[in-house]
Protein backbone atom coordinates (compact mmCIF):
# COMPACT_ATOMS: atom_id res chain seq x y z
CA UNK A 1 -1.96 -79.75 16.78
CA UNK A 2 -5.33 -80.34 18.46
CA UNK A 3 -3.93 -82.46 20.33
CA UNK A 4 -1.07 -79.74 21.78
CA UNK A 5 -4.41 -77.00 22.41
CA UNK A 6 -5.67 -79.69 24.84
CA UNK A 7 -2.78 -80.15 27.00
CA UNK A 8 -1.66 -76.69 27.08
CA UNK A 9 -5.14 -75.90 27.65
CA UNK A 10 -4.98 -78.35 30.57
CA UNK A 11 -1.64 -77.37 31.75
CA UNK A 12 -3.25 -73.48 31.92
CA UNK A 13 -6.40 -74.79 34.10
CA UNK A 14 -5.86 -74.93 37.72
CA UNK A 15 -5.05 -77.76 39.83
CA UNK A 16 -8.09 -79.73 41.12
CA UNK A 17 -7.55 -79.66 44.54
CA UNK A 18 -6.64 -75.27 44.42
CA UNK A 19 -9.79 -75.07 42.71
CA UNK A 20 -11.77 -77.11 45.33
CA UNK A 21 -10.34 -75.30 48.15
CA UNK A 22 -11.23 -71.68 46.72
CA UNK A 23 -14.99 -72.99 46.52
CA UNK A 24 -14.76 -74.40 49.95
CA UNK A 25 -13.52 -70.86 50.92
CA UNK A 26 -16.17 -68.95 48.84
CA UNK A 27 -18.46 -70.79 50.31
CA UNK A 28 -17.74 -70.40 54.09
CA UNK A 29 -17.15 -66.72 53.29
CA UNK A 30 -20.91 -66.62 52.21
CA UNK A 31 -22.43 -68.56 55.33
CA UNK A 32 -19.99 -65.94 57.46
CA UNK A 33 -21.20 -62.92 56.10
CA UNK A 34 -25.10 -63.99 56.55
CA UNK A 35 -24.39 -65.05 60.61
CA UNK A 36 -22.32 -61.98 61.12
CA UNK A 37 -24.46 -59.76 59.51
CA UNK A 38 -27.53 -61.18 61.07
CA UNK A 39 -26.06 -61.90 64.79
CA UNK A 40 -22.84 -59.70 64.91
CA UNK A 41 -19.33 -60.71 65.99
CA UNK A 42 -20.22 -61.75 69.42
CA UNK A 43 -23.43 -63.84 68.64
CA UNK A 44 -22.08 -65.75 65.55
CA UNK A 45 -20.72 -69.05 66.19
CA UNK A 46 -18.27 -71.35 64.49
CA UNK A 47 -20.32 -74.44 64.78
CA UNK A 48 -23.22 -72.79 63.48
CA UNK A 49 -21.24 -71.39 60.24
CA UNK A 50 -20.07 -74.58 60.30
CA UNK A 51 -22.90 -76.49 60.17
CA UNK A 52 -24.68 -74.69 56.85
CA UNK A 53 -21.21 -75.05 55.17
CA UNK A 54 -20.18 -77.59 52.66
CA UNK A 55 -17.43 -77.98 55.03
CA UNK A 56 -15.95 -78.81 58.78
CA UNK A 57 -15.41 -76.81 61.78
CA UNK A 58 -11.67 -77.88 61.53
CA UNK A 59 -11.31 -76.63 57.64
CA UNK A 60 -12.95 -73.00 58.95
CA UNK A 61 -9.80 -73.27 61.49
CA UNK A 62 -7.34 -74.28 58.67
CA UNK A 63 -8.79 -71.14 56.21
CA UNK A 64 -9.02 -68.69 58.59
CA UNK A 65 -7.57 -69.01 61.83
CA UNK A 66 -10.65 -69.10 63.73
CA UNK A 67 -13.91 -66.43 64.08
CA UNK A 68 -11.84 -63.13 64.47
CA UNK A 69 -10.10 -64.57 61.16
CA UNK A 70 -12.77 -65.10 59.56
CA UNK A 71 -14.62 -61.89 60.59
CA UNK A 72 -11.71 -60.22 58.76
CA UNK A 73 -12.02 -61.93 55.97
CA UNK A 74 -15.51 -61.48 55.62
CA UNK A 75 -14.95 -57.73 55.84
CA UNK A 76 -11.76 -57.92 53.13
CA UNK A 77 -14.57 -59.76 50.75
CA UNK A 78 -17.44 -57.43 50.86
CA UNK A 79 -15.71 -54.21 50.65
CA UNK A 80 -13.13 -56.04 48.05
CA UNK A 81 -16.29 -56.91 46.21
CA UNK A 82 -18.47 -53.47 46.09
CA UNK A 83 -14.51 -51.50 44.86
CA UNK A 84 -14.16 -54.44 42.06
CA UNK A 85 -17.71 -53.71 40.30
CA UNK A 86 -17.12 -50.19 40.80
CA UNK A 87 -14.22 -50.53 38.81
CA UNK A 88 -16.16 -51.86 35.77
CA UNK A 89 -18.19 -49.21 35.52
CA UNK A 90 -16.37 -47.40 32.70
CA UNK A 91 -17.14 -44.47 34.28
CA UNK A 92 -14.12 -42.71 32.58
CA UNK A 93 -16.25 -42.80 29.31
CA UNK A 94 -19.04 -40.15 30.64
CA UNK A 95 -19.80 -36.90 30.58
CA UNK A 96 -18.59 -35.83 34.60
CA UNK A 97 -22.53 -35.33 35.60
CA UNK A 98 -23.37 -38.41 33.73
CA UNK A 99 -20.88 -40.85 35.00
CA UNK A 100 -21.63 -39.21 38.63
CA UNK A 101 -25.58 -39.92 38.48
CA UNK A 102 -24.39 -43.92 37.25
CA UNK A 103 -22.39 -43.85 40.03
CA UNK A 104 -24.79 -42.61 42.67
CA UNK A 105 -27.58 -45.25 41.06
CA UNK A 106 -25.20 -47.77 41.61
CA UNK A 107 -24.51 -47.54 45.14
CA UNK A 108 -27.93 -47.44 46.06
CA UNK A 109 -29.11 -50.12 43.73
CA UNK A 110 -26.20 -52.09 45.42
CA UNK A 111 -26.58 -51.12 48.76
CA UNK A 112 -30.49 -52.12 48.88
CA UNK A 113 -29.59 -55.82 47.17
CA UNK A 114 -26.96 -56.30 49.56
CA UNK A 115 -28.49 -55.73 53.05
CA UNK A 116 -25.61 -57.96 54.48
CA UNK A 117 -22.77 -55.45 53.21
CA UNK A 118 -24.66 -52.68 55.67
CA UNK A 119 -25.34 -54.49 58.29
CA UNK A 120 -21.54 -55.67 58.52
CA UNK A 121 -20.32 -51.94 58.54
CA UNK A 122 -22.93 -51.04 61.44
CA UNK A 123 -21.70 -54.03 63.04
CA UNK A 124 -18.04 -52.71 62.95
CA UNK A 125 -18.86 -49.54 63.87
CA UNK A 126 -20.23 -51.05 66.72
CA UNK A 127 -16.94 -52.19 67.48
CA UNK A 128 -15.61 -48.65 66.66
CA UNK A 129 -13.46 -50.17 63.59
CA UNK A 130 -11.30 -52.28 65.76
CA UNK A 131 -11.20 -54.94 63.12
CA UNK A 132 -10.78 -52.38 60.13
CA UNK A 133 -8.16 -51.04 62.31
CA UNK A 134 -6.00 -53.65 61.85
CA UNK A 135 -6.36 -53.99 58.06
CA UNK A 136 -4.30 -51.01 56.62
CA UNK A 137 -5.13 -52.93 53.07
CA UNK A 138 -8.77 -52.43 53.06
CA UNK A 139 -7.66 -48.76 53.69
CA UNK A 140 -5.84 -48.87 50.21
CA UNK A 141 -8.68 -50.84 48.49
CA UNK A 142 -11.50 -47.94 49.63
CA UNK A 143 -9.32 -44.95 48.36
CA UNK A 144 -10.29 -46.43 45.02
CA UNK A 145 -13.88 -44.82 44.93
CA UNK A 146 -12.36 -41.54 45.84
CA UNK A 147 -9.65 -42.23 42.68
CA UNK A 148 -12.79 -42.37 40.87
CA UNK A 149 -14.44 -39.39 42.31
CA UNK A 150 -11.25 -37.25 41.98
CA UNK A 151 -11.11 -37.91 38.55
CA UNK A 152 -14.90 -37.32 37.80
CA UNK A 153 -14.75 -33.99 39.64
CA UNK A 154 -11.99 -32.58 38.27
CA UNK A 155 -13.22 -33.08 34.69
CA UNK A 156 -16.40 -31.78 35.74
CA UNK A 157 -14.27 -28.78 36.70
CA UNK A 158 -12.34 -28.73 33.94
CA UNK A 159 -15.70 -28.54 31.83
CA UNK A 160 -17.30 -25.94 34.21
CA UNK A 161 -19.85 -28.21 35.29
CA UNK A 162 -18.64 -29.08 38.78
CA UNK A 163 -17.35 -26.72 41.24
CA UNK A 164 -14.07 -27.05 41.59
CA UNK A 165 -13.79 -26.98 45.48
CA UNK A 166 -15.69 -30.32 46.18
CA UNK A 167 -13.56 -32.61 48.51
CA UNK A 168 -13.57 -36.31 46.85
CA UNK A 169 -14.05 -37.50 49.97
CA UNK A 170 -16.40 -35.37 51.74
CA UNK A 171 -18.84 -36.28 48.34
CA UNK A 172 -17.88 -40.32 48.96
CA UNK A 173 -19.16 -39.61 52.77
CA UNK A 174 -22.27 -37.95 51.40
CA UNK A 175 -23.51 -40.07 48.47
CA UNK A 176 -22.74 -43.37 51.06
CA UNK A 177 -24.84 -42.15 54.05
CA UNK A 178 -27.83 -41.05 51.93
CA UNK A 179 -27.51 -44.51 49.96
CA UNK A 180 -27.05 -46.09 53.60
CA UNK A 181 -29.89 -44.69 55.30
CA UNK A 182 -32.92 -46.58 52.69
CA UNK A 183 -31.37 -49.97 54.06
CA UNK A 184 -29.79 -49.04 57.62
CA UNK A 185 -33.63 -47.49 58.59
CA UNK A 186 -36.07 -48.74 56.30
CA UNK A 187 -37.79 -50.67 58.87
CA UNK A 188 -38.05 -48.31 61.66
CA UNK A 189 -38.41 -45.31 59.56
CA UNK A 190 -40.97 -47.25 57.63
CA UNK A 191 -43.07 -47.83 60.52
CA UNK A 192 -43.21 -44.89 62.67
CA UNK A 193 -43.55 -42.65 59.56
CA UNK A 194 -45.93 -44.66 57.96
CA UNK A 195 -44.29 -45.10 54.33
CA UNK A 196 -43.12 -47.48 52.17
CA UNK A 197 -39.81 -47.88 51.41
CA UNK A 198 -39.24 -50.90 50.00
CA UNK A 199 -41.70 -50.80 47.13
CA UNK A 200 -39.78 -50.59 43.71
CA UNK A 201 -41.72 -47.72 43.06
CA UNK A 202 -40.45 -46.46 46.29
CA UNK A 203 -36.76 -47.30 46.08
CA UNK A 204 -36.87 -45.92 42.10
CA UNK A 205 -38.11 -42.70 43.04
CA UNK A 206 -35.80 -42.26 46.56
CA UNK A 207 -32.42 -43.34 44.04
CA UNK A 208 -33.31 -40.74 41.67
CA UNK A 209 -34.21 -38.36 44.85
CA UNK A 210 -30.51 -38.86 45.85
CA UNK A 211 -28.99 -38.66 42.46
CA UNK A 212 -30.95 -35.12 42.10
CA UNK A 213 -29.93 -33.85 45.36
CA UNK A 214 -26.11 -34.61 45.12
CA UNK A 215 -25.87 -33.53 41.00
CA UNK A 216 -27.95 -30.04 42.59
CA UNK A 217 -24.90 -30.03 45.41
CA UNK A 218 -21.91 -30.29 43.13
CA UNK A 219 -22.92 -27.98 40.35
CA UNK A 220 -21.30 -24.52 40.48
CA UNK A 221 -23.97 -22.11 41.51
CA UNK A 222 -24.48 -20.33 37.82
CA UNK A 223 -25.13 -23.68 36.24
């Protein structure tokens, strides 16, 4: 019997040589997203990515195609990565205003420990989305947070506590740009205004700024 566990347990693993080539790829994908958040499209280089792999030059070829590949994948990961957690959040199982605020804290908290994500999204915009452009999936993996939104807004109108005229979407574009800004300007912003923004004290009391200021925006005006 013991014996049968084992080698169904064995037959259920996966082969050696798939797992091996899903680290190799896990691991390029993390050397790519550091050089192309930190040098852009144009300035990144294979032979630099390839050279802080655990890989070749040849194998970043085989993966991806070469550096617009790659780029492309790099953008599928992060934004496939920031929808996944956000779909763990059980955010179903709040009140609407609560499960809003963990929502809003959560982008920001994530935003600010992932500087990378950011800087890849300014770094398409610099290229006006061409690259996004040609991804119609990552268009169907994004309308996931505004699934989530929908449904959080229309219980909160359902309950009275959220005015039932806020656009899903129009809230996604507003609770991402003032999450955005605390990484995307922190050092000029911190400098010419002479603050600190990257104190935890600082950061604590600018999430719960945000979280105030969008909870204030989406209650109906009598509440």
């Amino acid at each position: 019997m013991d014996d049968a566990k084992t080698m169904a347990s064995a037959g259920a693993q996966r082969p050696p040589g798939e797992a091996d080539a899903d680290r190799v790829r896990t691991n390029i994908l993390e050397i790519a997203t550091e050089e192309f958040a930190a040098k852009g499209l144009t300035g990144a280089r294979i032979d630099e990515i390839a050279e802080r792999t655990l890989t070749s030059k040849r194998m970043i070829y085989y993966h991806f195609g070469g550096k617009e590949g790659l780029y492309r994948a790099v953008l599928a990961h992060c934004y496939g990565r920031i929808r996944t957690i956000e779909s763990t959040l059980d955010l179903g199982g709040r009140p609407p205003l609560e499960a809003l605020a963990h929502l809003v804290r959560f982008t920001f908290d994530y935003q600010v420990a992932n500087e990378d994500f950011i800087r890849l999204v300014m770094v398409e915009n610099i290229h006006r989305a061409e690259y996004v452009s040609q991804m119609p999936e990552l268009q169907a993996l994004n309308l996931k947070v505004i699934e989530l939104l929908r449904g959080i807004c229309e219980r909160g109108a359902a309950e009275g506590v959220i005015r039932p005229d806020v656009d899903p979407t129009d809230l996604h574009m507003s609770i991402s740009a003032l999450c955005f800004f605390n990484v995307a300007n922190r050092h000029t912003f911190s400098v010419i205004h002479e603050v600190d923004m990257m104190s935890i004290a600082a950061k604590t009391a600018r999430r719960e700024t945000i979280v105030e200021m969008v909870l204030r925006y989406v209650r109906p005006a009598a509440a």
